[in-house]
N, C-alpha and C. Protein backbone atom coordinates (compact mmCIF):
# COMPACT_ATOMS: atom_id res chain seq x y z
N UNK A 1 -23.93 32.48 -15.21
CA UNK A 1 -22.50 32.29 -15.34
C UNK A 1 -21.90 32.07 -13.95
N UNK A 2 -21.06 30.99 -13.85
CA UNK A 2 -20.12 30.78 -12.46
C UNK A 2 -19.03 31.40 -12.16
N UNK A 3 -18.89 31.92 -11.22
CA UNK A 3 -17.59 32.99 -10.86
C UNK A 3 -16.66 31.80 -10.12
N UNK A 4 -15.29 31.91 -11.07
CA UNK A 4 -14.05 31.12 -10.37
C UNK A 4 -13.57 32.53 -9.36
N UNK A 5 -13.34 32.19 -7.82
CA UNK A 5 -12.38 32.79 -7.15
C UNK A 5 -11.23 32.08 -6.98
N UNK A 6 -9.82 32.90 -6.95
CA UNK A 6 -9.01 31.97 -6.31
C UNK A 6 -8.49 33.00 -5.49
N UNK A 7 -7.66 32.40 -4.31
CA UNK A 7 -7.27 33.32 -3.38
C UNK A 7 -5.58 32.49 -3.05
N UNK A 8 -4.74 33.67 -3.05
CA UNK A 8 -3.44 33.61 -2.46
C UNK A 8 -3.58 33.39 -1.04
N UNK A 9 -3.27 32.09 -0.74
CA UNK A 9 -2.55 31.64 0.32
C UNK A 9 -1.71 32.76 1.28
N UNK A 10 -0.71 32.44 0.56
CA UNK A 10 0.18 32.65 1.11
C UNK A 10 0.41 33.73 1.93
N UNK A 11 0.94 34.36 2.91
CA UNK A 11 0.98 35.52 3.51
C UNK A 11 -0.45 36.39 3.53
N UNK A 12 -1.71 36.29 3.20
CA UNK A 12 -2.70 36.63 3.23
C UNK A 12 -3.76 35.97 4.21
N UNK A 13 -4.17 34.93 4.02
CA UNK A 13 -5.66 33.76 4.50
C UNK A 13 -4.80 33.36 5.14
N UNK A 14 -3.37 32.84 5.12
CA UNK A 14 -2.45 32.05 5.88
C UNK A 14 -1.54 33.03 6.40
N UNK A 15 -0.87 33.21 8.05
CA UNK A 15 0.69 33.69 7.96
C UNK A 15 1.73 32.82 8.03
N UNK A 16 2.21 32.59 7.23
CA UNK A 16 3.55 31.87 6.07
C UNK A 16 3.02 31.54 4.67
N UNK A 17 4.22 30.61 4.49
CA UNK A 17 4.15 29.95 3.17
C UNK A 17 3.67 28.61 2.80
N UNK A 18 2.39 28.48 2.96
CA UNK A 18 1.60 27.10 2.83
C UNK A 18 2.87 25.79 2.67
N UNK A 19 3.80 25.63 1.39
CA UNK A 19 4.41 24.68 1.04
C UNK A 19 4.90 24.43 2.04
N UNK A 20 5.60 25.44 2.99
CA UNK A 20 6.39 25.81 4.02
C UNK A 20 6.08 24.52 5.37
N UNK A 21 4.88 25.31 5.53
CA UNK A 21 3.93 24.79 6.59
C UNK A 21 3.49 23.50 6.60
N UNK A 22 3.01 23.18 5.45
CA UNK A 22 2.58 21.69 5.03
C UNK A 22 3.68 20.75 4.78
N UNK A 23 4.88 21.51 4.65
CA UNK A 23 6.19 20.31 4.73
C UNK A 23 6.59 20.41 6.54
N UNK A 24 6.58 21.59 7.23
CA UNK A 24 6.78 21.39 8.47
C UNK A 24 5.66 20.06 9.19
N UNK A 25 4.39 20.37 9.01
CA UNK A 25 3.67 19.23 9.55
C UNK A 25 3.78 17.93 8.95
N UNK A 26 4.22 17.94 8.17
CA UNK A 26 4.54 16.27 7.80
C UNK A 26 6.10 15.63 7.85
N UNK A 27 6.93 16.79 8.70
CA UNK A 27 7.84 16.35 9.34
C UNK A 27 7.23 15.95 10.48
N UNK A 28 6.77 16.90 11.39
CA UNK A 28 6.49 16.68 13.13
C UNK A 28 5.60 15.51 13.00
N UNK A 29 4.63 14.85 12.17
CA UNK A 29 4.24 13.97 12.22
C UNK A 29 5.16 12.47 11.62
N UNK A 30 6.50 12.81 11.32
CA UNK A 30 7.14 11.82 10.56
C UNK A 30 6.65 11.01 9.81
N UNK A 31 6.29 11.80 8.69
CA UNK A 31 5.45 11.10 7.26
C UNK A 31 6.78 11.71 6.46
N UNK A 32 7.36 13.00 6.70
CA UNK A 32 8.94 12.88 6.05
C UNK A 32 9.78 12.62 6.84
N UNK A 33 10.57 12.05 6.28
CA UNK A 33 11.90 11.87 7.48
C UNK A 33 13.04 11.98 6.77
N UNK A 34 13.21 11.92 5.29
CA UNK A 34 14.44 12.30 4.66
C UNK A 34 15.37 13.59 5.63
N UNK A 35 16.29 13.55 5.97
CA UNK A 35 16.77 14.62 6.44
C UNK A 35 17.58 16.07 5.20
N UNK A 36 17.39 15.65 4.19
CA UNK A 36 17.44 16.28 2.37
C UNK A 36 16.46 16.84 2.45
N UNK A 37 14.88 16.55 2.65
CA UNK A 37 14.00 16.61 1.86
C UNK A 37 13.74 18.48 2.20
N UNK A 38 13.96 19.33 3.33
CA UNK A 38 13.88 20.44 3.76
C UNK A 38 15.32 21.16 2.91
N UNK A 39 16.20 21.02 2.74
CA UNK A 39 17.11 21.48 1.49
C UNK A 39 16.77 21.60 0.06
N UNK A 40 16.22 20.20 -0.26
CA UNK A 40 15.98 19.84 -1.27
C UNK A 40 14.61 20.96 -1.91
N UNK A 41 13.65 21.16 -0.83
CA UNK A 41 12.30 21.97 -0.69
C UNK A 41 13.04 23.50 -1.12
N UNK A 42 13.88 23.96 -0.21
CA UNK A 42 14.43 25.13 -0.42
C UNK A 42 14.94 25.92 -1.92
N UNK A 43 15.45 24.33 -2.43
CA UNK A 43 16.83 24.27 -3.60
C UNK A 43 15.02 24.99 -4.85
N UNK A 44 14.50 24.24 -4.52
CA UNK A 44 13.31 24.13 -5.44
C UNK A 44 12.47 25.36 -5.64
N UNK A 45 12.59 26.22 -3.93
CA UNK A 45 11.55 27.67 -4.05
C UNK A 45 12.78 28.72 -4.24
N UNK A 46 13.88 28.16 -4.47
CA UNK A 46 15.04 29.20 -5.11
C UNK A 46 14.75 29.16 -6.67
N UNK A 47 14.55 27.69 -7.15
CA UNK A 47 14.42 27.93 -8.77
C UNK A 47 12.74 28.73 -9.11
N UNK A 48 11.99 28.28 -8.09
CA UNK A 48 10.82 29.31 -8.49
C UNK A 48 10.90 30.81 -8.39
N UNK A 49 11.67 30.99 -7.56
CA UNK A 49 12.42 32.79 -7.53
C UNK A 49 13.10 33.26 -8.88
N UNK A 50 13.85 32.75 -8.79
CA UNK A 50 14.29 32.40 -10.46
C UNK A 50 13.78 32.50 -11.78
N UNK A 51 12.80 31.67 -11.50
CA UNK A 51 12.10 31.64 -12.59
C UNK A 51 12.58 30.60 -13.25
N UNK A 52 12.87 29.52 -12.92
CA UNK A 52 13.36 28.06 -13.45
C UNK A 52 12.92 27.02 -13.09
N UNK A 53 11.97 26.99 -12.90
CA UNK A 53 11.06 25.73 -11.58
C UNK A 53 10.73 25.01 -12.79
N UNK A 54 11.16 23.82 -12.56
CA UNK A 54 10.18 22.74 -13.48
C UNK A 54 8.77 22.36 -12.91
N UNK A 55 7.79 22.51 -12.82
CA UNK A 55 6.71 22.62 -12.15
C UNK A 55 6.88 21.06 -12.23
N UNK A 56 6.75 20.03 -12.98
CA UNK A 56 6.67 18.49 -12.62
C UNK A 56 7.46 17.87 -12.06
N UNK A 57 8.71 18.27 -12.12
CA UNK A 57 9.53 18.47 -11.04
C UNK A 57 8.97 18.07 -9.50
N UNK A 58 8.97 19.26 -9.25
CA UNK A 58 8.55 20.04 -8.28
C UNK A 58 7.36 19.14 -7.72
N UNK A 59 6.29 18.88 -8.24
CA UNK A 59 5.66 18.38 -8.14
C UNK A 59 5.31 17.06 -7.44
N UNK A 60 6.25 16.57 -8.83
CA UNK A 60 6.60 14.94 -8.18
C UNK A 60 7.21 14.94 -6.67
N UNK A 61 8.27 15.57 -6.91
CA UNK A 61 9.13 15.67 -5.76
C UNK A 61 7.91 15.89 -4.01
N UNK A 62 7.26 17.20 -4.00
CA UNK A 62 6.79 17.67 -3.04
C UNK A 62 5.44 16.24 -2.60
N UNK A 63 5.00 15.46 -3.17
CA UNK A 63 3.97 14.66 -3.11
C UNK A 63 4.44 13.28 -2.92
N UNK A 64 5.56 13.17 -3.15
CA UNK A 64 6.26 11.97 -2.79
C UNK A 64 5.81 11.40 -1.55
N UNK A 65 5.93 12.32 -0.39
CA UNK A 65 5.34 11.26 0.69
C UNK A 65 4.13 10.99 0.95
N UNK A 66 3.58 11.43 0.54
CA UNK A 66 1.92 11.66 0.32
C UNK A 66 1.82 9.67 -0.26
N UNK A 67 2.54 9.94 -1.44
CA UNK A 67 2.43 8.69 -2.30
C UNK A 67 3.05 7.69 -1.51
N UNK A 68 3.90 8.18 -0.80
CA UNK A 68 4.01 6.75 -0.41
C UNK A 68 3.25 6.18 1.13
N UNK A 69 2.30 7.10 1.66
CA UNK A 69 1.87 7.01 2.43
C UNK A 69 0.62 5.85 2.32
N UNK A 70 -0.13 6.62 0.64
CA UNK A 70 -1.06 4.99 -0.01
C UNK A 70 -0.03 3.59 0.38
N UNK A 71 0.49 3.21 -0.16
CA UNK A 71 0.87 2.29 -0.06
C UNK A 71 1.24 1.39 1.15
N UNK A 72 1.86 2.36 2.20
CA UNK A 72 1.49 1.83 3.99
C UNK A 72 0.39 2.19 4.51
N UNK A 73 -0.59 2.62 3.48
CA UNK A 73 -2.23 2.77 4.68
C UNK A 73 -2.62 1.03 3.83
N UNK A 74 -2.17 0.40 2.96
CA UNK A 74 -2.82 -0.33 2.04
C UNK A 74 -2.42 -1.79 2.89
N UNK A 75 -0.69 -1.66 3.23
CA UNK A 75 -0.09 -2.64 3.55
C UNK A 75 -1.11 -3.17 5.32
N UNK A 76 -1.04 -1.84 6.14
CA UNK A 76 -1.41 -1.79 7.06
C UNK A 76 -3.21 -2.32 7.19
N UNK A 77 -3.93 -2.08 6.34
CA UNK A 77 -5.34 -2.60 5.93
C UNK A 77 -5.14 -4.15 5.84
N UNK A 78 -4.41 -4.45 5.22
CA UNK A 78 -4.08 -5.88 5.15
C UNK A 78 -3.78 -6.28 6.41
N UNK A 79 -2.64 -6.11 7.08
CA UNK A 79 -2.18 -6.63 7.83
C UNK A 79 -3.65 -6.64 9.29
N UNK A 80 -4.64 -5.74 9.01
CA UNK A 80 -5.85 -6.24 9.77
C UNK A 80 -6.60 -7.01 9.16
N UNK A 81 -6.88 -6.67 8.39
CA UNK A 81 -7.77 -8.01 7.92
C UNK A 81 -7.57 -8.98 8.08
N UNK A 82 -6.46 -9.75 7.87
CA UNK A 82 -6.03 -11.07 8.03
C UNK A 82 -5.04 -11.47 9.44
C-alpha cells in the first residue's frame, strides 16, 4: 500500500504564506504588473477566512499570469526561429 503525505506549507516547511511569496516573486520579476492584482490577492484570502472562497475563482484568477506567460514564451520562440 502507498502512503499519501501532504505537508502544510505554510508557516511550517516555509516562513510565510506560500500564495504570499509566490505572488511577491512574480512581481519583482514583472511577470505581474497589474497594480490590482496584490488587492485583488488580499480581497480573495479575506473570502477564504470567511469561508466564501470560490475556489475556481480563485484559481483562475491567481494563474492568470502564469497563462499568459505561455503565450509570450510561444510568441518569443517564433520570433527566433524566423
Amino acid at each position: 500500500m502507498r502512503t499519501l503525505t501532504i505537508f502544510d506549507l505554510d508557516e511550517t516547511l516555509v516562513h510565510g504564506d506560500t500564495s504570499v511569496i509566490w505572488r511577491q516573486y512574480l512581481q519583482d520579476i514583472d511577470v505581474i504588473t497589474d497594480p490590482d492584482f496584490s488587492r485583488k490577492d488580499q480581497a480573495y484570502m479575506q473570502q477564504y477566512a470567511n469561508g466564501t472562497l470560490d475556489l475556481d475563482d480563485y484559481i483562475h484568477f491567481s494563474l492568470s499570469p502564469i497563462a499568459e506567460l505561455n503565450s509570450l514564451i510561444s510568441e518569443l520562440h517564433l520570433l527566433q526561429v524566423y
